[in-house]
PDB file of N, CA and C in Angstrom:
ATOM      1  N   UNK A   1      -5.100  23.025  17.720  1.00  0.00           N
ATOM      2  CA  UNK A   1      -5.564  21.984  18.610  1.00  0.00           C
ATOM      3  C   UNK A   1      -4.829  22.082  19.942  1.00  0.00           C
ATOM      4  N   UNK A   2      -5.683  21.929  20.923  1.00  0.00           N
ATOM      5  CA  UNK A   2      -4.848  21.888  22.459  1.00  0.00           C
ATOM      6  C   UNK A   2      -4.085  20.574  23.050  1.00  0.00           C
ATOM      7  N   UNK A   3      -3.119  20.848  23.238  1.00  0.00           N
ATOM      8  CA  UNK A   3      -2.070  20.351  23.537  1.00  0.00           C
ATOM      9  C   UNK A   3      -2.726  19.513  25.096  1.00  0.00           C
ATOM     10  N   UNK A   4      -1.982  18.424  25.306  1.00  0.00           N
ATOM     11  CA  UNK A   4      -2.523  17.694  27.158  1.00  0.00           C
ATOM     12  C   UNK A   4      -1.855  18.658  27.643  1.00  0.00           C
ATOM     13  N   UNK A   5      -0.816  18.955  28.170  1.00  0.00           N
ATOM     14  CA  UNK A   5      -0.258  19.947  28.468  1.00  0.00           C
ATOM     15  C   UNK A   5      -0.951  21.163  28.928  1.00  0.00           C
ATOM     16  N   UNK A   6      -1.481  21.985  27.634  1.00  0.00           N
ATOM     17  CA  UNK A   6      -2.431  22.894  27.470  1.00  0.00           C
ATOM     18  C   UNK A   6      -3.520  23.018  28.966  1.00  0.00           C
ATOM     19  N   UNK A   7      -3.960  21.411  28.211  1.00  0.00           N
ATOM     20  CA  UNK A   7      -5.491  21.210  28.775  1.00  0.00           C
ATOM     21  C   UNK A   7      -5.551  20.980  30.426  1.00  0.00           C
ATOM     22  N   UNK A   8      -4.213  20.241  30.972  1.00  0.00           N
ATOM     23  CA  UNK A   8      -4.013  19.974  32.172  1.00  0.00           C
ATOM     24  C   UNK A   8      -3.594  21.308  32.698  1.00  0.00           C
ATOM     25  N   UNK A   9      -2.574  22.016  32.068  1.00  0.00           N
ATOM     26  CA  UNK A   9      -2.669  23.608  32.289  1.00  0.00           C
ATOM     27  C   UNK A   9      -3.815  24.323  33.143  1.00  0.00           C
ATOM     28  N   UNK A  10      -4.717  24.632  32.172  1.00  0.00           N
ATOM     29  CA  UNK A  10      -6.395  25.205  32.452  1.00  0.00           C
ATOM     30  C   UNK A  10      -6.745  24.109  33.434  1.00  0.00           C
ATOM     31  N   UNK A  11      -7.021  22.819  33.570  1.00  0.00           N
ATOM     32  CA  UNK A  11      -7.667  22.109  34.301  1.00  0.00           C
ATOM     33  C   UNK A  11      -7.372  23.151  35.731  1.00  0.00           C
ATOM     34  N   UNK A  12      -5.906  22.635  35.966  1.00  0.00           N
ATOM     35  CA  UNK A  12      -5.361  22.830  37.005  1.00  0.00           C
ATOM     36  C   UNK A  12      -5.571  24.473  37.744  1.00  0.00           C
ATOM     37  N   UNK A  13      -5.836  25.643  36.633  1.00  0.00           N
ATOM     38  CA  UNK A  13      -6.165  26.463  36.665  1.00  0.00           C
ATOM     39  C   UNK A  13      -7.747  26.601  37.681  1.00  0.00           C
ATOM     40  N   UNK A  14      -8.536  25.678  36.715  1.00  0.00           N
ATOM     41  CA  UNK A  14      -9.972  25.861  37.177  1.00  0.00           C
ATOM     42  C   UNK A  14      -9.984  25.645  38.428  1.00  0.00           C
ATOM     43  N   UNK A  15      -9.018  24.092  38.719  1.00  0.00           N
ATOM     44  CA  UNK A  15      -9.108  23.928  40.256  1.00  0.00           C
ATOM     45  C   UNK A  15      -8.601  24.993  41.291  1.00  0.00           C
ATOM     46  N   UNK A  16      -7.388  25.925  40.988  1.00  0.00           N
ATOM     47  CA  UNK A  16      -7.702  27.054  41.736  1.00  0.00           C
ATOM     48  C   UNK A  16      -8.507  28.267  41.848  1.00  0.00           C
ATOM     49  N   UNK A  17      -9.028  27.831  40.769  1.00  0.00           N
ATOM     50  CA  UNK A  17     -10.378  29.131  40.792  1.00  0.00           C
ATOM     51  C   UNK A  17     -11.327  28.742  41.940  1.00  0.00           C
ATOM     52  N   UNK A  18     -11.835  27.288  41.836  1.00  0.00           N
ATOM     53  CA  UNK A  18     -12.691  26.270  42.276  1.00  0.00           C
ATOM     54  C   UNK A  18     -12.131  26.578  44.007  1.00  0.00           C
ATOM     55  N   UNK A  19     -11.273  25.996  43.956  1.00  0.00           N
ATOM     56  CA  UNK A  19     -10.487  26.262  45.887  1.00  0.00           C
ATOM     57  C   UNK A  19     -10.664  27.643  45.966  1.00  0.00           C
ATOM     58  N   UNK A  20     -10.468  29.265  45.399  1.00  0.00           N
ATOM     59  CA  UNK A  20     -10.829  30.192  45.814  1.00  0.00           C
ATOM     60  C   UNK A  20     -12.192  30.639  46.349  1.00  0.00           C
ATOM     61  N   UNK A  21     -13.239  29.954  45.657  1.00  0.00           N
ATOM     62  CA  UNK A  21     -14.199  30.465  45.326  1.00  0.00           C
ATOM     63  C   UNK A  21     -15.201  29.551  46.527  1.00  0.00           C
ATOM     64  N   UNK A  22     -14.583  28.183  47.133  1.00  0.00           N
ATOM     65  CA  UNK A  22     -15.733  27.825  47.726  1.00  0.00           C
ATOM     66  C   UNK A  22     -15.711  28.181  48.880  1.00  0.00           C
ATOM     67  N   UNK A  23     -16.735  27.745  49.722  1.00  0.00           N
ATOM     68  CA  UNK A  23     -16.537  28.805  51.303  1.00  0.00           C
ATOM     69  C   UNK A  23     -15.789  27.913  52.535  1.00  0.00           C
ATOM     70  N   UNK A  24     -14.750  28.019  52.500  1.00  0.00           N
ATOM     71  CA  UNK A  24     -13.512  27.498  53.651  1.00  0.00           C
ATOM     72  C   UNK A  24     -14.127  27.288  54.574  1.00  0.00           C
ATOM     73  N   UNK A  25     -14.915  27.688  54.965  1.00  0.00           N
ATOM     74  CA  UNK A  25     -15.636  27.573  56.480  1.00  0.00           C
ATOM     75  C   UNK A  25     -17.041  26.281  56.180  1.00  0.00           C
ATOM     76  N   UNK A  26     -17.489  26.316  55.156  1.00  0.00           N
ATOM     77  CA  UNK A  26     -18.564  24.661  55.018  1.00  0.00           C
ATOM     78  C   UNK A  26     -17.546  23.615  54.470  1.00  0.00           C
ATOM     79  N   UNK A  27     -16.420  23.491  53.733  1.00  0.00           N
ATOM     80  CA  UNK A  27     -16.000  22.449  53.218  1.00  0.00           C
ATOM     81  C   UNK A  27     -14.727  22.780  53.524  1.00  0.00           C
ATOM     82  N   UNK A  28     -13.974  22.456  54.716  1.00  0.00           N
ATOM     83  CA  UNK A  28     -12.378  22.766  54.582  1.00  0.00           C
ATOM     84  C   UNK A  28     -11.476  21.439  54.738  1.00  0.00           C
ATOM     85  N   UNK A  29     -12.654  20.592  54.541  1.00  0.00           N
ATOM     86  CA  UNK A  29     -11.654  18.980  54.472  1.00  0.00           C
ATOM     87  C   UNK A  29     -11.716  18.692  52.713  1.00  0.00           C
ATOM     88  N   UNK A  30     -12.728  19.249  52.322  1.00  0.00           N
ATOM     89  CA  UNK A  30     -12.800  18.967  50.374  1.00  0.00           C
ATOM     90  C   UNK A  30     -11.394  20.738  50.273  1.00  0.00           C
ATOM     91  N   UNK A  31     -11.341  21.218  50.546  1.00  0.00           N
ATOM     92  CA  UNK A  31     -10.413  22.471  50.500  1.00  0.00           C
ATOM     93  C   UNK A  31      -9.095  22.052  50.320  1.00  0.00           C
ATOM     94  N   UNK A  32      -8.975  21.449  51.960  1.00  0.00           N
ATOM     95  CA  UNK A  32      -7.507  20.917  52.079  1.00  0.00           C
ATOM     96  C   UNK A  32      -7.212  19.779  51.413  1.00  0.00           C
ATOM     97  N   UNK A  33      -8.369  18.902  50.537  1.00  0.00           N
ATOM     98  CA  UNK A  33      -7.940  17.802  49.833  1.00  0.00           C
ATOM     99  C   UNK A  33      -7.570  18.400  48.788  1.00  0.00           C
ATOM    100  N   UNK A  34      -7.726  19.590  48.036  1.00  0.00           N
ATOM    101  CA  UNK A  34      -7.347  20.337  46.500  1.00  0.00           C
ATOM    102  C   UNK A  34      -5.896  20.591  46.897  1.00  0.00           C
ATOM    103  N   UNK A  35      -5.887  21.463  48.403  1.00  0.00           N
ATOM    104  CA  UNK A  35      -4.883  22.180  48.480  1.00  0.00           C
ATOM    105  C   UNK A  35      -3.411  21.005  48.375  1.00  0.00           C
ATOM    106  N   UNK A  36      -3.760  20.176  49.347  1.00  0.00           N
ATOM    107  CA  UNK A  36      -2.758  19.271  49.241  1.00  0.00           C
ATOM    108  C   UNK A  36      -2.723  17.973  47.829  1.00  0.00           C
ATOM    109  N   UNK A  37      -3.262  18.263  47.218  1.00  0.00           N
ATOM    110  CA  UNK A  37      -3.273  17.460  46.257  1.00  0.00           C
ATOM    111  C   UNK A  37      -3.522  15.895  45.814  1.00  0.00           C
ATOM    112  N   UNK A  38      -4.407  15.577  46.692  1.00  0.00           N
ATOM    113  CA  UNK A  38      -4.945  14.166  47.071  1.00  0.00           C
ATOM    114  C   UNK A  38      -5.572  13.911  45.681  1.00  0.00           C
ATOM    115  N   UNK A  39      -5.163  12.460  45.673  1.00  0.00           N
ATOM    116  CA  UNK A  39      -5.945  12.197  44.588  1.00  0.00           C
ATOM    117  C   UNK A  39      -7.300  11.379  45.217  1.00  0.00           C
ATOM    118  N   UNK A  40      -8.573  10.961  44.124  1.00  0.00           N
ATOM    119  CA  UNK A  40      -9.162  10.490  44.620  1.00  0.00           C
ATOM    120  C   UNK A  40      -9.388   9.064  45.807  1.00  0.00           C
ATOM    121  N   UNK A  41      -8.412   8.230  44.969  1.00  0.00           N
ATOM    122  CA  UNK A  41      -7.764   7.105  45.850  1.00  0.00           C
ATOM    123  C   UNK A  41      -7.226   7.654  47.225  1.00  0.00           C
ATOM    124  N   UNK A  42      -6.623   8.424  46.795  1.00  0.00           N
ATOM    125  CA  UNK A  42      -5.955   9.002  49.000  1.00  0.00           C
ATOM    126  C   UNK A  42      -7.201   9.331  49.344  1.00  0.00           C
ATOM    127  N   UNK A  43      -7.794  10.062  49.248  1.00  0.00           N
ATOM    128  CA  UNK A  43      -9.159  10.476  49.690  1.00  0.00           C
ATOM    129  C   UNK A  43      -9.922   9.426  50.366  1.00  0.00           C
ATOM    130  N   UNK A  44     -10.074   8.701  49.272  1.00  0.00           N
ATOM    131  CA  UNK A  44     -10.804   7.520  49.743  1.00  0.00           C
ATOM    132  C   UNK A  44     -10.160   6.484  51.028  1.00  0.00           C
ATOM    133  N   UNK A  45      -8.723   6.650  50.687  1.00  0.00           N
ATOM    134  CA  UNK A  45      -7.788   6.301  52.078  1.00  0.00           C
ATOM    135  C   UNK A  45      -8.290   6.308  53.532  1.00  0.00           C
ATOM    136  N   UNK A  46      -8.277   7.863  53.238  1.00  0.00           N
ATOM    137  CA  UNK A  46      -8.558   8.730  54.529  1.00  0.00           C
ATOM    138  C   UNK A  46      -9.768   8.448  54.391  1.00  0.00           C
ATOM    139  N   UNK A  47     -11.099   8.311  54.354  1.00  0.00           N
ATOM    140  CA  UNK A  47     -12.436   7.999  54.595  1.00  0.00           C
ATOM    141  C   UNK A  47     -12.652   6.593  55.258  1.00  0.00           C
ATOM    142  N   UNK A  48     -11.635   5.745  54.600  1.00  0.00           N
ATOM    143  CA  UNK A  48     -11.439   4.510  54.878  1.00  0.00           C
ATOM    144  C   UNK A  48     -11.210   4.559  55.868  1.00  0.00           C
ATOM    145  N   UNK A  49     -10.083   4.831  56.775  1.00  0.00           N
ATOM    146  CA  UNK A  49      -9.440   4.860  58.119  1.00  0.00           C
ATOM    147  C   UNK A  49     -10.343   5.366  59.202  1.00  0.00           C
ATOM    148  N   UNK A  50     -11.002   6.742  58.283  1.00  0.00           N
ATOM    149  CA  UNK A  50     -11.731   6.912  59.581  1.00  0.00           C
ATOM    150  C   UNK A  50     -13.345   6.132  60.000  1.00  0.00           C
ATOM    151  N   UNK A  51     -13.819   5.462  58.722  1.00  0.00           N
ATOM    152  CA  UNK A  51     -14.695   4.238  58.884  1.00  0.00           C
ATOM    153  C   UNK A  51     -14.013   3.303  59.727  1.00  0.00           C
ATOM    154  N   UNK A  52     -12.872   3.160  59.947  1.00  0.00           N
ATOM    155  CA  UNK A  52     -12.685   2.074  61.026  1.00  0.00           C
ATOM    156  C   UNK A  52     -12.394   2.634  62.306  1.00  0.00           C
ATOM    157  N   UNK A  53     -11.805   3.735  62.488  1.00  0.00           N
ATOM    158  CA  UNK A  53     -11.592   4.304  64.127  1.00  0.00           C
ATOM    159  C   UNK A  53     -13.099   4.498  64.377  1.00  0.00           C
ATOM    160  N   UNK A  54     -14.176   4.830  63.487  1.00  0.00           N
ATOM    161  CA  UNK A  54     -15.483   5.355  63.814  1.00  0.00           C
ATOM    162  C   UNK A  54     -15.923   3.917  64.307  1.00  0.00           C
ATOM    163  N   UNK A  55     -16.093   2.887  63.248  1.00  0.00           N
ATOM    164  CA  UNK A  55     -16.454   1.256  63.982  1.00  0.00           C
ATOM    165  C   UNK A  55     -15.615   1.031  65.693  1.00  0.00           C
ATOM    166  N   UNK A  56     -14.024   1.029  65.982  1.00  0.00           N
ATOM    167  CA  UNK A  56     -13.789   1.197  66.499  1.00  0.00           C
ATOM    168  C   UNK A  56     -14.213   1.980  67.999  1.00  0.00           C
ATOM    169  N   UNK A  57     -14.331   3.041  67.555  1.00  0.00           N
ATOM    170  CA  UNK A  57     -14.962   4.055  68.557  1.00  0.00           C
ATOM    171  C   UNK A  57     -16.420   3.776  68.997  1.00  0.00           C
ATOM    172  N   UNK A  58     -17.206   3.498  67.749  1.00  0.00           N
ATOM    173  CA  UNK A  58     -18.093   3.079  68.737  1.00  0.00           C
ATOM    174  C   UNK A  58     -18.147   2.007  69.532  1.00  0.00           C
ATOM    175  N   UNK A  59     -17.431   0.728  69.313  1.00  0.00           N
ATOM    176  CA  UNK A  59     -17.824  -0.310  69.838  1.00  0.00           C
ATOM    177  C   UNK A  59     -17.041  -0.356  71.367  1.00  0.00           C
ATOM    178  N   UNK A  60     -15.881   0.631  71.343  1.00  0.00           N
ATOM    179  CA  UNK A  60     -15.001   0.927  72.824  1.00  0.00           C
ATOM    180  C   UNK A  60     -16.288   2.052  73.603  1.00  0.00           C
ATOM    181  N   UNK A  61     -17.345   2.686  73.020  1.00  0.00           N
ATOM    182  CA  UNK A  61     -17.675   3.524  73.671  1.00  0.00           C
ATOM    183  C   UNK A  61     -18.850   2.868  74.575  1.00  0.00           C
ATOM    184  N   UNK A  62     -19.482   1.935  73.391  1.00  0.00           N
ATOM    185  CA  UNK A  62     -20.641   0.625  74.233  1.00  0.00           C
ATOM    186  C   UNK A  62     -20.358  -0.037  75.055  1.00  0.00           C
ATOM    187  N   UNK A  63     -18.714  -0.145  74.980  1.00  0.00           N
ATOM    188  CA  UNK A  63     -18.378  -1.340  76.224  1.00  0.00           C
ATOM    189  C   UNK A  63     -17.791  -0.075  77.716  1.00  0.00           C
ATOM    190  N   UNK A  64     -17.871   1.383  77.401  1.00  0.00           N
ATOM    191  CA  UNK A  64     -17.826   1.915  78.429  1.00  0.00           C
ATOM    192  C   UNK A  64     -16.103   2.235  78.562  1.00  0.00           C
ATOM    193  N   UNK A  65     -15.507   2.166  77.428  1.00  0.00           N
ATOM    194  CA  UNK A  65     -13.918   2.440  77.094  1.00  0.00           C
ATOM    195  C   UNK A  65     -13.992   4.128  77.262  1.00  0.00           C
ATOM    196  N   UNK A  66     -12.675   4.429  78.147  1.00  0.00           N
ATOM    197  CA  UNK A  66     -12.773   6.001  77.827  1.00  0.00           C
ATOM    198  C   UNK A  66     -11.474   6.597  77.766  1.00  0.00           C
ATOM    199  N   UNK A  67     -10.712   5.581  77.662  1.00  0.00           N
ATOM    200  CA  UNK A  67      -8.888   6.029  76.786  1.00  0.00           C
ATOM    201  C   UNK A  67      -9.265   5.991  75.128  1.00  0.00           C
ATOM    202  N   UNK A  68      -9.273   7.331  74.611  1.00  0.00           N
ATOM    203  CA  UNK A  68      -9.006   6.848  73.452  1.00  0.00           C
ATOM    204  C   UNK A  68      -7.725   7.429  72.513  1.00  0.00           C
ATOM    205  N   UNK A  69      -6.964   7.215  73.130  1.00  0.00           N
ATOM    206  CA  UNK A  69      -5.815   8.076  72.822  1.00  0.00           C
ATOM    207  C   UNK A  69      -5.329   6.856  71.561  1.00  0.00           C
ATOM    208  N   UNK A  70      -5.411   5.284  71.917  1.00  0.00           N
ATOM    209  CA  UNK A  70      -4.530   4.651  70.681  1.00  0.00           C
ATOM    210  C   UNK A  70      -5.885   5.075  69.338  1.00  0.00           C
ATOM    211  N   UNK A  71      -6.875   5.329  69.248  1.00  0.00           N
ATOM    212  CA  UNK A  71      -7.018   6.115  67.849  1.00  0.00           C
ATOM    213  C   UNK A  71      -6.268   7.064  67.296  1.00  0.00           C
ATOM    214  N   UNK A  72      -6.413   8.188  68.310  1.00  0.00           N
ATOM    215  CA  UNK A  72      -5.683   9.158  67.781  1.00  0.00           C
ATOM    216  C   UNK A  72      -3.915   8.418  67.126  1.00  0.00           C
ATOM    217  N   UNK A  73      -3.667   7.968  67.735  1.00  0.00           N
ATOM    218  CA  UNK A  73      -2.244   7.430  67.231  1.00  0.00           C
ATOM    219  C   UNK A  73      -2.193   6.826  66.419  1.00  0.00           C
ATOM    220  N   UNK A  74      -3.179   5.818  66.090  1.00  0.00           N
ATOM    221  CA  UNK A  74      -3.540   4.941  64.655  1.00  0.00           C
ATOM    222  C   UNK A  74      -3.852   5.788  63.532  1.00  0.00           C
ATOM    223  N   UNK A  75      -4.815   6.888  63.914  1.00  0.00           N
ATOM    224  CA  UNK A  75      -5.066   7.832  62.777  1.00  0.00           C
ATOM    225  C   UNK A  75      -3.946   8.576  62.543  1.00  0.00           C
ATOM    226  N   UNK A  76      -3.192   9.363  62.964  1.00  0.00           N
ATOM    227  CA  UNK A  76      -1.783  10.212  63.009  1.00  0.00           C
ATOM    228  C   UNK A  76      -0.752   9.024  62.408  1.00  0.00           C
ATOM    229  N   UNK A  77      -0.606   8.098  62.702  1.00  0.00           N
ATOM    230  CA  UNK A  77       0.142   6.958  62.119  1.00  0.00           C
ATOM    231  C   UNK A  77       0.142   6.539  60.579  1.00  0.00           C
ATOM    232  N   UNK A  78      -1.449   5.913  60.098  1.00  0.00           N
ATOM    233  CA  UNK A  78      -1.902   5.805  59.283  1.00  0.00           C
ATOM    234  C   UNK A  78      -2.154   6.711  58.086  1.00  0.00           C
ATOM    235  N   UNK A  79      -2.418   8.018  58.699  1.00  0.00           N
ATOM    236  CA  UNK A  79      -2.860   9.083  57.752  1.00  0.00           C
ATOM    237  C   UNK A  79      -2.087   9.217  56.525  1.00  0.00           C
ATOM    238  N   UNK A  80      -2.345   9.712  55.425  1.00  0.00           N
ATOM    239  CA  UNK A  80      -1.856  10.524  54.191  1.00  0.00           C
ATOM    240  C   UNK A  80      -0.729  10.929  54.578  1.00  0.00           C
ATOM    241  N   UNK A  81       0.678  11.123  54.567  1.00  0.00           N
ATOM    242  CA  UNK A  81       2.137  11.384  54.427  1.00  0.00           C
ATOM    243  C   UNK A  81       1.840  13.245  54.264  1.00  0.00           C
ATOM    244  N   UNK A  82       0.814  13.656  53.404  1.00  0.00           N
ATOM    245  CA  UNK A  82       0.996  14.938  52.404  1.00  0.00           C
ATOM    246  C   UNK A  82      -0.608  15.559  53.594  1.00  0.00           C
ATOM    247  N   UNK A  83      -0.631  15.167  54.618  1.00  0.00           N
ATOM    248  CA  UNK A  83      -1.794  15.591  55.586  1.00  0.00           C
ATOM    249  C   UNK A  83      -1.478  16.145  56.853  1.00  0.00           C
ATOM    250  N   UNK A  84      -1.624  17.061  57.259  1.00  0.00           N
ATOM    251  CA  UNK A  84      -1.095  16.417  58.825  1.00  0.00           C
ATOM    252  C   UNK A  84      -2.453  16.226  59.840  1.00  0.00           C
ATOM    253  N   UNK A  85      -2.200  15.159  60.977  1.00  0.00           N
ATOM    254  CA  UNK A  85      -3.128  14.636  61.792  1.00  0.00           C
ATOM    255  C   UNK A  85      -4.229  16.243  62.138  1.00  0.00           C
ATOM    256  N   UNK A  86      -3.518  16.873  63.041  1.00  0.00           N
ATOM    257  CA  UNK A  86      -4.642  18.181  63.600  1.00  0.00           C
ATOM    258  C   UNK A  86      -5.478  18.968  62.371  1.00  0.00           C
ATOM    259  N   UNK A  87      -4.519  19.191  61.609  1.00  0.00           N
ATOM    260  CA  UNK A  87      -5.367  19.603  60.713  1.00  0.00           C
ATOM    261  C   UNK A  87      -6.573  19.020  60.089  1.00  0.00           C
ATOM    262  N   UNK A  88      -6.078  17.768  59.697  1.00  0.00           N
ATOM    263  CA  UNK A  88      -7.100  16.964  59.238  1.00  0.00           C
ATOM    264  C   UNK A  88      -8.287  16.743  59.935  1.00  0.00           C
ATOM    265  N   UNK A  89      -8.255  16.690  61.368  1.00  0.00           N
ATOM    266  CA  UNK A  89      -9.154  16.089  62.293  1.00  0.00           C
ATOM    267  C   UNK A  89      -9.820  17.840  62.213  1.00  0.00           C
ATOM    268  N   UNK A  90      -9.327  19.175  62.398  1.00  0.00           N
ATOM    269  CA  UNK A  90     -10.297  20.352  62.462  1.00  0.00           C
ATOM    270  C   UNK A  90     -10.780  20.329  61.470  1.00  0.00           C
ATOM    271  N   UNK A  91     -10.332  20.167  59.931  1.00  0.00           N
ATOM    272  CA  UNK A  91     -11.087  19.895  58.788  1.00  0.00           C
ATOM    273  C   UNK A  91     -12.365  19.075  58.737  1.00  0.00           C
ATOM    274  N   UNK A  92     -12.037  18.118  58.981  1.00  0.00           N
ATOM    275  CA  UNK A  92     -13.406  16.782  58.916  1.00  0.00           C
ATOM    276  C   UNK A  92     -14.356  17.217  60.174  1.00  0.00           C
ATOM    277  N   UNK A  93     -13.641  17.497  61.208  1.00  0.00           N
ATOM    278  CA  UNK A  93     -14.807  18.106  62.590  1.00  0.00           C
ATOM    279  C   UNK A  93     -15.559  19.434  62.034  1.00  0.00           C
ATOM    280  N   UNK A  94     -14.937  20.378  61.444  1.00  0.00           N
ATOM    281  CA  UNK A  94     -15.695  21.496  60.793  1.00  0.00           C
ATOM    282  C   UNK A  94     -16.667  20.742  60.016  1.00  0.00           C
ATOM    283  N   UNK A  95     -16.174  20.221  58.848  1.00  0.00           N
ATOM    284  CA  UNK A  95     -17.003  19.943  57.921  1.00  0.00           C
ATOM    285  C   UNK A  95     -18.076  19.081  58.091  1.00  0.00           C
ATOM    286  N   UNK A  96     -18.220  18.562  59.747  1.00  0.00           N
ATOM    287  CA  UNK A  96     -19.676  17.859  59.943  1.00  0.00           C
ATOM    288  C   UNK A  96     -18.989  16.130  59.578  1.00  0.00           C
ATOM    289  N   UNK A  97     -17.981  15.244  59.245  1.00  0.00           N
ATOM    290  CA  UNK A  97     -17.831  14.219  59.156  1.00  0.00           C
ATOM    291  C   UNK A  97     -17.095  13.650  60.225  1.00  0.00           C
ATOM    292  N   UNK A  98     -17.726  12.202  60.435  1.00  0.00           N
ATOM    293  CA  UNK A  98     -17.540  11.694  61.532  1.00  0.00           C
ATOM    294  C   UNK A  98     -17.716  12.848  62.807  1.00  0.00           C
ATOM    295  N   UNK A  99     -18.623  13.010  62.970  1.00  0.00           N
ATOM    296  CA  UNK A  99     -18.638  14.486  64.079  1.00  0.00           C
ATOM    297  C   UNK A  99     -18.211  13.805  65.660  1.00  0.00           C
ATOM    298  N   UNK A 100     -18.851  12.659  65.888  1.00  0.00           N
ATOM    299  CA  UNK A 100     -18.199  12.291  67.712  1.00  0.00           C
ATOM    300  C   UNK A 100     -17.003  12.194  67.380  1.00  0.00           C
ATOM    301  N   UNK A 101     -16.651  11.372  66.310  1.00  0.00           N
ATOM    302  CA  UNK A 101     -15.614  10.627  66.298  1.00  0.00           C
ATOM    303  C   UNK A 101     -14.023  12.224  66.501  1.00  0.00           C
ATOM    304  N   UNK A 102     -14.673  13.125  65.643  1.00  0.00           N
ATOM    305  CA  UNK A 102     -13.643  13.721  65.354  1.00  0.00           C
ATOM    306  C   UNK A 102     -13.540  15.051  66.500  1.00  0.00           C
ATOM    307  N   UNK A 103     -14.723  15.096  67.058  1.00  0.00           N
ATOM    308  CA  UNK A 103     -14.551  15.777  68.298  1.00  0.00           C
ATOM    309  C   UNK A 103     -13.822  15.028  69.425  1.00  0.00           C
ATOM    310  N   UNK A 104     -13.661  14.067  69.868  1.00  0.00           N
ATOM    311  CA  UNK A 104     -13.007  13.156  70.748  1.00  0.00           C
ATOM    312  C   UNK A 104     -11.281  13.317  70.198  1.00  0.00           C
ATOM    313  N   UNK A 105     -10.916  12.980  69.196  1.00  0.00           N
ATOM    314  CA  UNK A 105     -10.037  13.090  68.475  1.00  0.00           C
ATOM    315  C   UNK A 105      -9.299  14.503  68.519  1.00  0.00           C
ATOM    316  N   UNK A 106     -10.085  15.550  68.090  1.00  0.00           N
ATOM    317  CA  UNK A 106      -9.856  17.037  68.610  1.00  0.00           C
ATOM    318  C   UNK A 106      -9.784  17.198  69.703  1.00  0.00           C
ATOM    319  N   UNK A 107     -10.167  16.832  70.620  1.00  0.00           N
ATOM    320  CA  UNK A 107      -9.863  17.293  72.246  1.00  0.00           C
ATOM    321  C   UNK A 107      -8.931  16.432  72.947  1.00  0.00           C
ATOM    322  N   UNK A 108      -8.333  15.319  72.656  1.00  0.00           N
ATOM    323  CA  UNK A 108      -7.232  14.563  72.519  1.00  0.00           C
ATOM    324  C   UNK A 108      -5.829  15.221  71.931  1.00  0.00           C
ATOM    325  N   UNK A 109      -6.393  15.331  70.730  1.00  0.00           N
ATOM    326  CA  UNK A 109      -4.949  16.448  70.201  1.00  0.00           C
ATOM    327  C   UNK A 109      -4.586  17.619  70.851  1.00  0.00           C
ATOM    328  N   UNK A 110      -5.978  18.269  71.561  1.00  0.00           N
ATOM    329  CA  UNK A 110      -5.769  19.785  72.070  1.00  0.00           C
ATOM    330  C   UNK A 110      -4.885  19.200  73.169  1.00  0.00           C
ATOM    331  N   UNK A 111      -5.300  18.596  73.825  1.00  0.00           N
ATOM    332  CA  UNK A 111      -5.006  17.883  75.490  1.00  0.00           C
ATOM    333  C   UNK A 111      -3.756  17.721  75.598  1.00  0.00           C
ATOM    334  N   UNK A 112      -2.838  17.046  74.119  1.00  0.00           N
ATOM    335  CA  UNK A 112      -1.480  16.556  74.302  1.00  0.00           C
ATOM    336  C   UNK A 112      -0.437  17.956  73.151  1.00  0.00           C
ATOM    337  N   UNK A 113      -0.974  19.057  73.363  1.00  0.00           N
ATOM    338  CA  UNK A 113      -0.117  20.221  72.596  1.00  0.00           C
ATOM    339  C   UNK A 113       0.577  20.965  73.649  1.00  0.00           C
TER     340      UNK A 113
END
């Protein structure tokens, strides 16, 4: 009989088979969530946060706001501990989520390197 041990063993296995095998270039924010080891709850963290800079963002963009540098700082602030901000933001901008939001965000980060 297999041991938890065992079984979390192989699990953990599959998941690097799983991160080898998918294509880095369509999903590198589900990539870097394996790689760094997010659980579903952080995940959901980070989706969370950026549902509110996205509410945020739009409603500064209707009123004709064009500093948006305190997002970027709220998100870099806020974020996952086990993430880091640039990365995260080329991840989610690759992967098509939040796309204004995270292009604004990306050219903000480029701007202040």
């Amino acid at each position: 009989m297999e041991t938890i041990e065992e079984r979390v063993e192989r699990l953990e296995y599959y998941n690097r088979l799983t991160v080898q095998s998918i294509n880095l270039r369509t999903y590198p924010f589900y990539t870097l969530v394996m790689e760094k080891h997010l659980s579903e709850d952080e995940v959901g963290d980070v989706l969370s946060l950026c549902d509110e800079l996205q509410r945020r963002f739009e409603v500064q963009t209707e009123s004709g706001y064009v500093q948006y540098l305190p997002l970027l700082l709220h998100f870099a602030g806020m974020l996952n501990p086990k993430l880091k901000p640039r990365e995260t933001v080329q991840a989610l901008r690759t992967q098509g989520v939040y796309p204004e939001l995270m292009d604004k965000l990306y050219d903000l980060a480029r701007s202040y390197e």
